[in-house]
C-alpha atoms as a PDB file:
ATOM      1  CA  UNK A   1       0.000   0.000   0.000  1.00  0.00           C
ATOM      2  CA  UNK A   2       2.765   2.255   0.645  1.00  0.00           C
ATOM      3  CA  UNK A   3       4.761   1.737  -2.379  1.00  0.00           C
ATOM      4  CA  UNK A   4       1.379   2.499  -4.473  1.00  0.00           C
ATOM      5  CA  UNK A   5       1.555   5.768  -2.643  1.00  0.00           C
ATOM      6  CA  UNK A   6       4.553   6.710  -3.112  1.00  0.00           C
ATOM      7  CA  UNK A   7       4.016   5.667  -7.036  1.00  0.00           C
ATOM      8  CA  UNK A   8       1.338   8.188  -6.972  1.00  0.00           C
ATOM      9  CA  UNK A   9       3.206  11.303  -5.433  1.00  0.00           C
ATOM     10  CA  UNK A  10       6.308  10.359  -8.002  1.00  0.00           C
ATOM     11  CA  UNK A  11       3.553  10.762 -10.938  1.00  0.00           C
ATOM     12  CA  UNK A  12       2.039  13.707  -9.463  1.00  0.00           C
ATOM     13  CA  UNK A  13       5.194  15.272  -9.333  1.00  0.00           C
ATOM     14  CA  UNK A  14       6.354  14.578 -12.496  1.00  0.00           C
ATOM     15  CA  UNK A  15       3.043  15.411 -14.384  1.00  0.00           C
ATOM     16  CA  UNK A  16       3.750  19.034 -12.636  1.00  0.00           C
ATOM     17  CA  UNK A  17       7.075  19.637 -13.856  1.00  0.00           C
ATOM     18  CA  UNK A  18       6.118  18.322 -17.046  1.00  0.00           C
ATOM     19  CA  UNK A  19       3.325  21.227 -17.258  1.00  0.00           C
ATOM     20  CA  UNK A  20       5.825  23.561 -15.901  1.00  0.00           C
ATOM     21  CA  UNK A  21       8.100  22.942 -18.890  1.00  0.00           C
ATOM     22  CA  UNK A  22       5.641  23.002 -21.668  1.00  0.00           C
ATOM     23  CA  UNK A  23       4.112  26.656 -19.811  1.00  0.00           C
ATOM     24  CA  UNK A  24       7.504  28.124 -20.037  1.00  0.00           C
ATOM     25  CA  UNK A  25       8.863  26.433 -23.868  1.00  0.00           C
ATOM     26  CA  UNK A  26       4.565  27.880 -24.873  1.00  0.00           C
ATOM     27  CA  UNK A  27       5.877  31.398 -23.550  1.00  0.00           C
ATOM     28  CA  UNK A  28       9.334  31.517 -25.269  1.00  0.00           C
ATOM     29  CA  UNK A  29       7.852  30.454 -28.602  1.00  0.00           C
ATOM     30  CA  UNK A  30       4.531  33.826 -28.371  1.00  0.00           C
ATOM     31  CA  UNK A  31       7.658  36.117 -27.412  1.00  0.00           C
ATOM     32  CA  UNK A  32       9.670  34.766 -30.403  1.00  0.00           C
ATOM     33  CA  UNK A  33       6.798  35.107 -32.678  1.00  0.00           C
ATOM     34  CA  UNK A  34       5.409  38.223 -31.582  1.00  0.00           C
ATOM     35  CA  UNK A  35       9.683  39.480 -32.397  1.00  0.00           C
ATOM     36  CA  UNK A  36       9.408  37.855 -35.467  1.00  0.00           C
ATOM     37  CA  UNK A  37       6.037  39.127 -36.285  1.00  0.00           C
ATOM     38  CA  UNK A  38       7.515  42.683 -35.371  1.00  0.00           C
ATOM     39  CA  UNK A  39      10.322  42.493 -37.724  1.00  0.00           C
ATOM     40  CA  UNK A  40       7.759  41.144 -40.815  1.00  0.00           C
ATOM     41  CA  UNK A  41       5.700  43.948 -40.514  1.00  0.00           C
ATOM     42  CA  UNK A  42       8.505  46.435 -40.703  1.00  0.00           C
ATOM     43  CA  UNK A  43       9.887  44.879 -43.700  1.00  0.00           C
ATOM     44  CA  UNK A  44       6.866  44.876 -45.141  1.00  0.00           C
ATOM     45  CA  UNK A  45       6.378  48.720 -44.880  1.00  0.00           C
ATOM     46  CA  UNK A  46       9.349  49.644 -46.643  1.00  0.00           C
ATOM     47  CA  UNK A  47       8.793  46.824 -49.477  1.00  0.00           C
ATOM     48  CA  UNK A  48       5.228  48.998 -49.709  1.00  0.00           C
ATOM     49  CA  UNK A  49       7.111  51.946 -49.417  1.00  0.00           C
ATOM     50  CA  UNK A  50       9.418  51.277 -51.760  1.00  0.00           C
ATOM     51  CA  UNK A  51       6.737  50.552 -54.262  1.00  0.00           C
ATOM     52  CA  UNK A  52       5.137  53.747 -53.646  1.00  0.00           C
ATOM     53  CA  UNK A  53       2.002  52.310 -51.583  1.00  0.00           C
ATOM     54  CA  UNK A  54       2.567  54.966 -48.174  1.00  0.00           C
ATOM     55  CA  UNK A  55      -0.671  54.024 -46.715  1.00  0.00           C
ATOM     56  CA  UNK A  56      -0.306  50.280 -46.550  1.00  0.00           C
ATOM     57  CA  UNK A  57       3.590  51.326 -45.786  1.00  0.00           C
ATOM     58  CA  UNK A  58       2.351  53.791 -43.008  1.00  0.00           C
ATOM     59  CA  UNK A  59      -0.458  50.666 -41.795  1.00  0.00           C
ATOM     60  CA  UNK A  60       2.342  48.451 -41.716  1.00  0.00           C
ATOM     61  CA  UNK A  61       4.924  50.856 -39.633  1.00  0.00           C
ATOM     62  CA  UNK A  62       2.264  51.389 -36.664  1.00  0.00           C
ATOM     63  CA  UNK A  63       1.653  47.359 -36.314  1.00  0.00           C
ATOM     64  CA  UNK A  64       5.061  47.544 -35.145  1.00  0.00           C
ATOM     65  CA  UNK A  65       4.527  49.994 -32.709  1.00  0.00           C
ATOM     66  CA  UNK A  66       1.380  48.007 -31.470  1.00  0.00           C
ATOM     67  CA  UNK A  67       3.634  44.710 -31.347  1.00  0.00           C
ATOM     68  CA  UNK A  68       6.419  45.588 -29.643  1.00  0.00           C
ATOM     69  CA  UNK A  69       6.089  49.262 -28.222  1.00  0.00           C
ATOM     70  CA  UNK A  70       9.080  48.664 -25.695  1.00  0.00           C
ATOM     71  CA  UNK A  71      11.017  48.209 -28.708  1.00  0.00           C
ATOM     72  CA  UNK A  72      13.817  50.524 -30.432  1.00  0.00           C
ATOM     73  CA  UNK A  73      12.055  49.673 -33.338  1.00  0.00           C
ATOM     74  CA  UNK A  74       8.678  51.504 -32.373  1.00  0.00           C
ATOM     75  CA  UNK A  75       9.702  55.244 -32.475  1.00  0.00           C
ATOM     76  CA  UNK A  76      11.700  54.265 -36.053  1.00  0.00           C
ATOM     77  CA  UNK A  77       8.471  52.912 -37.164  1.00  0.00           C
ATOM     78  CA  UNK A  78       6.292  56.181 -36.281  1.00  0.00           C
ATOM     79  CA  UNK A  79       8.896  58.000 -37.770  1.00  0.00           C
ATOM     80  CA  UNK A  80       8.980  56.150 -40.930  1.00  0.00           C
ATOM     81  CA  UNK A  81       4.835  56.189 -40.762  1.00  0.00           C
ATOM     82  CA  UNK A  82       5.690  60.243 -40.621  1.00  0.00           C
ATOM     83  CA  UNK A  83       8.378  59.738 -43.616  1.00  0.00           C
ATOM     84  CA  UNK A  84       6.001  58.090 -45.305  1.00  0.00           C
ATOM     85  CA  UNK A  85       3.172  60.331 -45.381  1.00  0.00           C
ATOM     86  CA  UNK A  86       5.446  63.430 -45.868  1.00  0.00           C
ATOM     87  CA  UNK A  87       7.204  61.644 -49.017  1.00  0.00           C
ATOM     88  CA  UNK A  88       3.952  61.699 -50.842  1.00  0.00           C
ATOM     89  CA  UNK A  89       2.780  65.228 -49.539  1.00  0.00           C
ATOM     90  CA  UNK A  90       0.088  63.939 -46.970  1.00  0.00           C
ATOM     91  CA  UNK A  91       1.307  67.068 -45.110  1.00  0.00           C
ATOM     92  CA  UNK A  92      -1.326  66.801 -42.526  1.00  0.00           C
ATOM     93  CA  UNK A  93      -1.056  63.045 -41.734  1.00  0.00           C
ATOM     94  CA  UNK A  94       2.738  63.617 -41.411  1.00  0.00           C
ATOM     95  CA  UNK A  95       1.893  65.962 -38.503  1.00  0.00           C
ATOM     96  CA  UNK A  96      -0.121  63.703 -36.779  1.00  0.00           C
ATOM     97  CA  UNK A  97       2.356  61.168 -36.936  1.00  0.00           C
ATOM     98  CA  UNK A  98       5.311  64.020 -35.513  1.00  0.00           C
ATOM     99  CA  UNK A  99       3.144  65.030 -32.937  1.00  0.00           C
ATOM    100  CA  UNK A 100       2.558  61.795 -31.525  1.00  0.00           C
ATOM    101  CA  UNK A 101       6.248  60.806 -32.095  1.00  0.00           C
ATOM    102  CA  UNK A 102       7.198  64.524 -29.946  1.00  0.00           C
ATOM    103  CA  UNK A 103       4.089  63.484 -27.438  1.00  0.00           C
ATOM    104  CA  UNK A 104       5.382  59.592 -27.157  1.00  0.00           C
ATOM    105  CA  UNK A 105       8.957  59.463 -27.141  1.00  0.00           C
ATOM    106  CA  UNK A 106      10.467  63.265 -26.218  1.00  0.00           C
ATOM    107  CA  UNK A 107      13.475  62.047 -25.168  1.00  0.00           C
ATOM    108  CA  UNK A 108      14.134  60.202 -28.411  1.00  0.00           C
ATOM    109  CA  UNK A 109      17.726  60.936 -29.852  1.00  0.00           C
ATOM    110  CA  UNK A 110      16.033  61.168 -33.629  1.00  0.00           C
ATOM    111  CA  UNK A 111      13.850  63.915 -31.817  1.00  0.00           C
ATOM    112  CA  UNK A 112      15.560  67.174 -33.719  1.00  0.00           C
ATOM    113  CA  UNK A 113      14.908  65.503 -36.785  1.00  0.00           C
ATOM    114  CA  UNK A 114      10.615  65.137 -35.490  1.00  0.00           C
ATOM    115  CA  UNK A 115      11.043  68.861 -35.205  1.00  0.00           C
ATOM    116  CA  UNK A 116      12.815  69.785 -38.764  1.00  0.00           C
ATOM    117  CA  UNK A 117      10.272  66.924 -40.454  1.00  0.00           C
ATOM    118  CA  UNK A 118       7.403  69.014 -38.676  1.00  0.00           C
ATOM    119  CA  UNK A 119       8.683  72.082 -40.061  1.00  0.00           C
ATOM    120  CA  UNK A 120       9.054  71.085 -42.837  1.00  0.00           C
ATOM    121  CA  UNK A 121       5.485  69.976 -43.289  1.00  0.00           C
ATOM    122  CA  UNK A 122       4.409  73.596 -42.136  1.00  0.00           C
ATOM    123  CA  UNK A 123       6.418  75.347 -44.571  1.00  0.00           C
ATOM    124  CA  UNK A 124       5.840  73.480 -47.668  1.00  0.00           C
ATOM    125  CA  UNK A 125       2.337  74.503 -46.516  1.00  0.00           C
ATOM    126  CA  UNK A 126       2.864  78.024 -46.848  1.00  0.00           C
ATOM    127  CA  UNK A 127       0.994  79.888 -49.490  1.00  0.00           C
ATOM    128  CA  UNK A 128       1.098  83.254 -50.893  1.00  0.00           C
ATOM    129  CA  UNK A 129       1.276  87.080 -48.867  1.00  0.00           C
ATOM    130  CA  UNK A 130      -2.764  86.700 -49.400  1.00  0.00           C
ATOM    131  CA  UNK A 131      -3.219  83.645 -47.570  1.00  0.00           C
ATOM    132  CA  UNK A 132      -4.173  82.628 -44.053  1.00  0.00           C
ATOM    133  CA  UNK A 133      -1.063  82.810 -41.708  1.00  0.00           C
ATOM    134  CA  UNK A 134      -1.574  80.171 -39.892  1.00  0.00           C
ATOM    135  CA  UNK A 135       0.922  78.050 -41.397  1.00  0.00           C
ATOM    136  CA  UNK A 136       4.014  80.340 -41.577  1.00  0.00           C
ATOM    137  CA  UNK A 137       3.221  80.698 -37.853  1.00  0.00           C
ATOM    138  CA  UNK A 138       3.808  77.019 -36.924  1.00  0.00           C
ATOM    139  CA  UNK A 139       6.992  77.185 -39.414  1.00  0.00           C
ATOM    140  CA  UNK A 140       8.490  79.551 -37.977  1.00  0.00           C
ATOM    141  CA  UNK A 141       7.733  78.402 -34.662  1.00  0.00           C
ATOM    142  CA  UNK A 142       9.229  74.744 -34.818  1.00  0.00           C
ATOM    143  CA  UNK A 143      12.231  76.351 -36.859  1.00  0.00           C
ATOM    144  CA  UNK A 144      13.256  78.929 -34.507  1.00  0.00           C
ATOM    145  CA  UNK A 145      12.992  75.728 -32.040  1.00  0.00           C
ATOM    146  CA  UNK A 146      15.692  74.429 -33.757  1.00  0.00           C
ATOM    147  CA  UNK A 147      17.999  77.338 -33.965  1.00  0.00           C
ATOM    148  CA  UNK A 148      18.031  77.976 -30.475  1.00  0.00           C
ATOM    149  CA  UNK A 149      17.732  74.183 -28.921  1.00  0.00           C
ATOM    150  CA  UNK A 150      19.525  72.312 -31.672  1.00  0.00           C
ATOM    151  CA  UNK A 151      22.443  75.029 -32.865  1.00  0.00           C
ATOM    152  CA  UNK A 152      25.079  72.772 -33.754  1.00  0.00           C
ATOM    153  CA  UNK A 153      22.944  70.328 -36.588  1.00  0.00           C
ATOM    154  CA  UNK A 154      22.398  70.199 -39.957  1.00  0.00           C
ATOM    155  CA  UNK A 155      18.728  71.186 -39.429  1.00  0.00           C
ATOM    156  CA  UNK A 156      19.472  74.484 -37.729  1.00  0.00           C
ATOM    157  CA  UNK A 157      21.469  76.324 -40.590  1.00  0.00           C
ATOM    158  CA  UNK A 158      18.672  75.136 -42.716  1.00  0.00           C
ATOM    159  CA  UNK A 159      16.436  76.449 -40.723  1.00  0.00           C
ATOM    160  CA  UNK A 160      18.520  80.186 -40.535  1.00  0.00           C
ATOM    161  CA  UNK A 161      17.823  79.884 -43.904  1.00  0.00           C
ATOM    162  CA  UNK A 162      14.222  79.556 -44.209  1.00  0.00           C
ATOM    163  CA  UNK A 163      13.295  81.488 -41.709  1.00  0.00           C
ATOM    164  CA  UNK A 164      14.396  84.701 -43.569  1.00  0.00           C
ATOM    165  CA  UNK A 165      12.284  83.587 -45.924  1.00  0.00           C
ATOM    166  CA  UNK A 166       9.615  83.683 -44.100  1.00  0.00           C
ATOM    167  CA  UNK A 167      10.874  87.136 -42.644  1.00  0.00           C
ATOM    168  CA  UNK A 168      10.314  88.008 -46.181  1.00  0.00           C
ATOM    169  CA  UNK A 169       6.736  86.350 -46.470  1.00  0.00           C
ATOM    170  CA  UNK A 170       5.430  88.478 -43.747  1.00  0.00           C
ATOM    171  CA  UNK A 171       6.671  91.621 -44.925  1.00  0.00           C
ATOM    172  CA  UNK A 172       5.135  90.811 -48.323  1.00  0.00           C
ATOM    173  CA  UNK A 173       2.027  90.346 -46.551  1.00  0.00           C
ATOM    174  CA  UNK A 174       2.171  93.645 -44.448  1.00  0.00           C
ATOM    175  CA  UNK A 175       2.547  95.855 -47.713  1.00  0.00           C
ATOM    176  CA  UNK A 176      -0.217  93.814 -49.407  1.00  0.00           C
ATOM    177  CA  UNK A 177      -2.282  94.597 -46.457  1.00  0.00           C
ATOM    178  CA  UNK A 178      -0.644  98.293 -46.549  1.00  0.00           C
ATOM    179  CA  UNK A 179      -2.216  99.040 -49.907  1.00  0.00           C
ATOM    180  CA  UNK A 180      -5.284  97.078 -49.773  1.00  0.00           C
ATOM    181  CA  UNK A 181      -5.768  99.984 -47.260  1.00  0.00           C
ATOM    182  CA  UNK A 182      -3.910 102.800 -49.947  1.00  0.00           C
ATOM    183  CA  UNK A 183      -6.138 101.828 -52.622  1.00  0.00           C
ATOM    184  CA  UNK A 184      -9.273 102.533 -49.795  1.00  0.00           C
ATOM    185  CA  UNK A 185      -8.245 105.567 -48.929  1.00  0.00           C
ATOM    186  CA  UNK A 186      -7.974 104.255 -45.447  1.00  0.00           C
ATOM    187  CA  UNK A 187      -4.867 106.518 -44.669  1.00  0.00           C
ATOM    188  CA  UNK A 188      -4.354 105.894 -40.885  1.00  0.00           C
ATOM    189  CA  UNK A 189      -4.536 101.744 -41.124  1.00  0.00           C
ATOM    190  CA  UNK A 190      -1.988 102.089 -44.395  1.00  0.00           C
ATOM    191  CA  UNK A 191       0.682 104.495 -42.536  1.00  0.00           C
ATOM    192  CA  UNK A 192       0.491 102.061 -39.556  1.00  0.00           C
ATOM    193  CA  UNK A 193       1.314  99.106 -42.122  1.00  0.00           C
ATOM    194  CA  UNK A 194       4.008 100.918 -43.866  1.00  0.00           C
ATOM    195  CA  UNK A 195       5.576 101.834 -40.288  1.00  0.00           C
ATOM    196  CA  UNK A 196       5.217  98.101 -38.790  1.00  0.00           C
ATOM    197  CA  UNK A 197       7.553  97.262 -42.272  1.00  0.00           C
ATOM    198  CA  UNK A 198       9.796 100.337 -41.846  1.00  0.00           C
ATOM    199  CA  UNK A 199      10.326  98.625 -37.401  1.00  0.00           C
ATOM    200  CA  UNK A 200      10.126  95.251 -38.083  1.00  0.00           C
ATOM    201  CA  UNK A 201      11.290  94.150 -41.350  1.00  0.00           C
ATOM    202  CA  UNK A 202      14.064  97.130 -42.509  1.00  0.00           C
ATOM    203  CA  UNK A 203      16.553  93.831 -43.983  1.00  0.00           C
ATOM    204  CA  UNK A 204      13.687  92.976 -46.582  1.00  0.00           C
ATOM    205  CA  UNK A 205      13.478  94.453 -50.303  1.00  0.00           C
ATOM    206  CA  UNK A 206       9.781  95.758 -49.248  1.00  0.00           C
ATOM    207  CA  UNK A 207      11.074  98.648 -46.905  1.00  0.00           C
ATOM    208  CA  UNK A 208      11.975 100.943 -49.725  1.00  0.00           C
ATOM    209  CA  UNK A 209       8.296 100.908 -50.832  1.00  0.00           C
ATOM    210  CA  UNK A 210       6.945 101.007 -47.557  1.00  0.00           C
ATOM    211  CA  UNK A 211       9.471 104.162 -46.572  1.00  0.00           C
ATOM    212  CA  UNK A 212       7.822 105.851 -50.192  1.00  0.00           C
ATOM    213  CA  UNK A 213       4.188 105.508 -49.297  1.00  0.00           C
ATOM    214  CA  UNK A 214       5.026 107.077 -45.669  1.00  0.00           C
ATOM    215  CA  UNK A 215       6.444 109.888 -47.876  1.00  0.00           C
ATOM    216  CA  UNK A 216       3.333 109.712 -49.854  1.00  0.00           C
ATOM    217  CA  UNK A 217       0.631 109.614 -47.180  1.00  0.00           C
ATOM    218  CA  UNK A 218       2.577 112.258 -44.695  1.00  0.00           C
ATOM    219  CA  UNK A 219       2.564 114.724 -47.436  1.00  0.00           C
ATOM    220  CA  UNK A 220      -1.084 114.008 -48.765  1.00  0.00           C
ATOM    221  CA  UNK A 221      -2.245 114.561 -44.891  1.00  0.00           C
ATOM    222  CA  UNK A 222      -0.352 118.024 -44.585  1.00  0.00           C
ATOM    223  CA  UNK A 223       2.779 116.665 -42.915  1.00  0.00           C
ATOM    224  CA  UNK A 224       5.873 117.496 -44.673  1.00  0.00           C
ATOM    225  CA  UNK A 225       8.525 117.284 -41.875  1.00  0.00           C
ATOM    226  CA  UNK A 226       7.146 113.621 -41.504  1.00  0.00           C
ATOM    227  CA  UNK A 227       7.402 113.113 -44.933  1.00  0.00           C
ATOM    228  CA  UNK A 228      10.808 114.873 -45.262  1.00  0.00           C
ATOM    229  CA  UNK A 229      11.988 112.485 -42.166  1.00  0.00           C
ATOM    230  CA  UNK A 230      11.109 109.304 -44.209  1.00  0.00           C
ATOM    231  CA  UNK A 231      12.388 110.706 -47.450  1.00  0.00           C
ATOM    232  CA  UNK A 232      15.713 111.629 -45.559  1.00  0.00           C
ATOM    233  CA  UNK A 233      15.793 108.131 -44.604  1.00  0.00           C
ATOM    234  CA  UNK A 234      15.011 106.584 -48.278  1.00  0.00           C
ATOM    235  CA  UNK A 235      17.859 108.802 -49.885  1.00  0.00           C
ATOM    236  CA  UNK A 236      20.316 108.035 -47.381  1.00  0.00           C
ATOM    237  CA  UNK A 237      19.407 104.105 -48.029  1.00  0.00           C
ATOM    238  CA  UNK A 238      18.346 103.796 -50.982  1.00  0.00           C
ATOM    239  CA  UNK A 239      19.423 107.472 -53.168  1.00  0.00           C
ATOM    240  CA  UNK A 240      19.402 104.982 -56.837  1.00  0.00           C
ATOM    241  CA  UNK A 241      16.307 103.605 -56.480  1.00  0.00           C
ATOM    242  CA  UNK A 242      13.404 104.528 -58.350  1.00  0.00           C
ATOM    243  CA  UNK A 243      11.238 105.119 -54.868  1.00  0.00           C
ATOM    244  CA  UNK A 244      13.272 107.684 -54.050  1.00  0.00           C
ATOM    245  CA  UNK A 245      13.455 109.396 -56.873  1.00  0.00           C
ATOM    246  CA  UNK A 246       9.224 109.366 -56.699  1.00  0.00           C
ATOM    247  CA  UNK A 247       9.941 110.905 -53.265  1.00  0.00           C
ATOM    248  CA  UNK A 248      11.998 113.782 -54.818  1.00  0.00           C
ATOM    249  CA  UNK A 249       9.422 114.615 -56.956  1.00  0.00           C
ATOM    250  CA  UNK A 250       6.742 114.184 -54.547  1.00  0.00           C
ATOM    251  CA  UNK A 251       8.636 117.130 -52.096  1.00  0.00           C
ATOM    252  CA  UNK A 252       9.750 118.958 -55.230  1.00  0.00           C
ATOM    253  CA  UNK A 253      13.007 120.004 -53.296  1.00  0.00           C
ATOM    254  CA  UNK A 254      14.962 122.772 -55.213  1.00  0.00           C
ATOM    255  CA  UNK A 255      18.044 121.156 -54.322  1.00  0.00           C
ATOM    256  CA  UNK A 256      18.284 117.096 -54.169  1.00  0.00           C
ATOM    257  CA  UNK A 257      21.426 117.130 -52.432  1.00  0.00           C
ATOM    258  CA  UNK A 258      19.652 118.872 -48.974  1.00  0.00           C
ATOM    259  CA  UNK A 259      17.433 115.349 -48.382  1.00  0.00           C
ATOM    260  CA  UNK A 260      20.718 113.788 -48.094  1.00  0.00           C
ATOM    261  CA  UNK A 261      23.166 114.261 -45.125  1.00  0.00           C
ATOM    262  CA  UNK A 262      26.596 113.220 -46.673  1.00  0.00           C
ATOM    263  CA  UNK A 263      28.173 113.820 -43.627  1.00  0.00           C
ATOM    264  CA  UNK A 264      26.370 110.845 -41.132  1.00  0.00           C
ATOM    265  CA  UNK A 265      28.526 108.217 -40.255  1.00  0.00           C
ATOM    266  CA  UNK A 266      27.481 105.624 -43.245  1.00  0.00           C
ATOM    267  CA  UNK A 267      28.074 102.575 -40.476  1.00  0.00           C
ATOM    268  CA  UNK A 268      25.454 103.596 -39.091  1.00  0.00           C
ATOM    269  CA  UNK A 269      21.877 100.618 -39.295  1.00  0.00           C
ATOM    270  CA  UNK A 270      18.983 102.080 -41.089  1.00  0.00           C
ATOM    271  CA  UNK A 271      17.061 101.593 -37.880  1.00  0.00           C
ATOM    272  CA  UNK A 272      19.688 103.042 -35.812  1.00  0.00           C
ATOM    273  CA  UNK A 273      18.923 106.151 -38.242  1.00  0.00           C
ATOM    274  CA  UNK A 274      15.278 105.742 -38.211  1.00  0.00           C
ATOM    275  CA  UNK A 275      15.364 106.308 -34.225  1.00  0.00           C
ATOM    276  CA  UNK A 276      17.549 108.977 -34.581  1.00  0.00           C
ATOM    277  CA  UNK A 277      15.405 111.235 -37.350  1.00  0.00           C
ATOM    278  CA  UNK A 278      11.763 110.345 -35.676  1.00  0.00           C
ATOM    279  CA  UNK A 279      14.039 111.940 -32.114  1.00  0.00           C
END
C-alpha cells in the first residue's frame, strides 16, 4: 500500500514539472513570434514603401509599434509612418504622426529631426502674402525651435535659412495689407502698415516701398517734416532707387542734395537712423 503511494506522489510530481516545462517552452515560442512578427511587418512597410504604396507602408509601420512598443524599433516605425506620409505630400497626416512621435517618445535621440520633419510639413504649406497665416506661424515656430535648442545640426542652418524667408513672407504680406488699405483711402490703417515694415522688417526688399508711401501719405495729410523724415531716410538708403526718386518729386526740393546728409557716419543701421530722425 505504501509503495502504491509513493508511485502516486512520483507521478504527481512529475506530471507538474512536465506542465511547468511546456508553460515556459509555450511562452518563449509567443515572445519569439510576436519578435518575429515585429520584424515582418517592418519589412513589409518599406517593401510597400518602396513601391510607392505609403498608406499600406504607413499601416504596416504602426503594427510595429502596437507589437512591440518597448522596442527601439517603435519610435523608427512612427517616424517612418511620418516619412512616409510626408514623401507623398500627406502634409497633414505627417503631422499627426510628428506630434505623436514629440508626445510619445520626447526624449528620443532622432527627436531634432521630429522637429525639422514638422517644419518642414508647415512650410511646404505656406501659401502666398494673401493667404491665411496660420501656417508660416507654426513654421516659424518649430524652426526657430531648432535654432536655439539644436544650434550645432544640420537642421538648424537650414532652418537660418528659411526662416528669412519667411521674414520676407510676412513683410510681403504687411505691404499687401498696406495698400489694400492705400487703394481705400484708409490713410491711418496704411501708414500704420508701412511703419510696422519700416520697425520690423528694414533687412527685406519691401522697406523701400513702404518708406515711399510714408512719404506719400505724410505729405497728402499736410505733414511734410514727416514726410521729409522718411524721405531723408530713403535717400540716405536707398538714393538709386526709383522710390526715391518718386519721393523727390513728390517734395519737389529745389536742391536734391539737402534730403541727403553726406556727412552721417554711413556705419550707421537704417534703424539706428530711423530712431535717430523720428528723435
Amino acid at each position: 500500500m505504501k509503495s502504491l503511494y509513493y508511485l502516486l506522489c512520483i507521478c504527481l510530481m512529475l506530471t507538474l514539472i512536465s506542465c511547468a516545462e511546456n508553460k515556459e517552452k509555450v511562452s518563449v515560442v509567443k515572445e519569439n513570434n510576436l519578435e518575429m512578427q515585429m520584424i515582418e511587418a517592418y519589412k513589409e512597410g518599406l517593401d510597400e514603401f518602396n513601391k510607392g504604396d505609403i498608406f499600406f507602408a504607413a499601416k504596416k509601420f504602426n503594427e510595429v509599434e502596437l507589437l512591440y512598443p518597448q522596442s527601439i524599433w517603435a519610435p523608427r516605425s512612427n517616424l517612418m509612418a511620418a516619412y512616409a506620409y510626408y514623401s507623398q505630400l500627406y502634409f497633414n497626416d505627417a503631422i499627426y504622426e510628428l506630434e505623436r512621435f514629440l508626445n510619445k517618445y520626447n526624449n528620443h535621440p532622432d527627436t531634432d529631426y521630429a522637429y525639422y520633419l514638422l517644419a518642414i510639413c508647415h512650410y511646404n504649406q505656406i501659401q502666398d502674402e494673401k493667404k491665411d497665416l496660420g501656417e508660416i506661424i507654426k513654421a516659424r515656430e518649430y524652426l526657430n525651435l531648432l535654432v536655439k535648442e539644436y544650434p550645432d545640426t544640420e537642421y538648424a542652418e537650414d532652418a537660418k535659412f528659411k526662416l528669412e524667408l519667411i521674414h520676407e513672407i510676412l513683410a510681403s504680406k504687411e505691404l499687401y495689407l498696406a495698400n489694400y488699405y492705400l487703394d481705400r483711402e484708409k490713410w491711418i490703417p496704411a501708414i500704420n502698415r508701412y511703419k510696422k515694415i519700416v520697425n520690423e522688417y528694414d533687412t527685406t526688399i519691401f522697406i523701400e516701398e513702404a518708406l515711399y508711401r510714408l512719404v506719400e501719405l505724410n505729405y497728402k495729410l499736410g505733414l511734410e517734416e514727416e514726410a521729409r523724415k522718411y524721405s531723408v531716410l530713403l535717400g540716405y538708403n536707398y538714393q538709386s532707387s526709383q522710390w526715391y526718386e518718386l519721393s523727390y518729386k513728390i517734395l519737389n526740393t529745389k536742391n536734391r542734395d539737402v534730403l541727403i546728409d553726406k556727412d552721417i557716419d554711413n556705419q550707421k543701421s537704417l534703424l539706428k537712423k530711423f530712431k535717430d530722425l523720428l528723435k
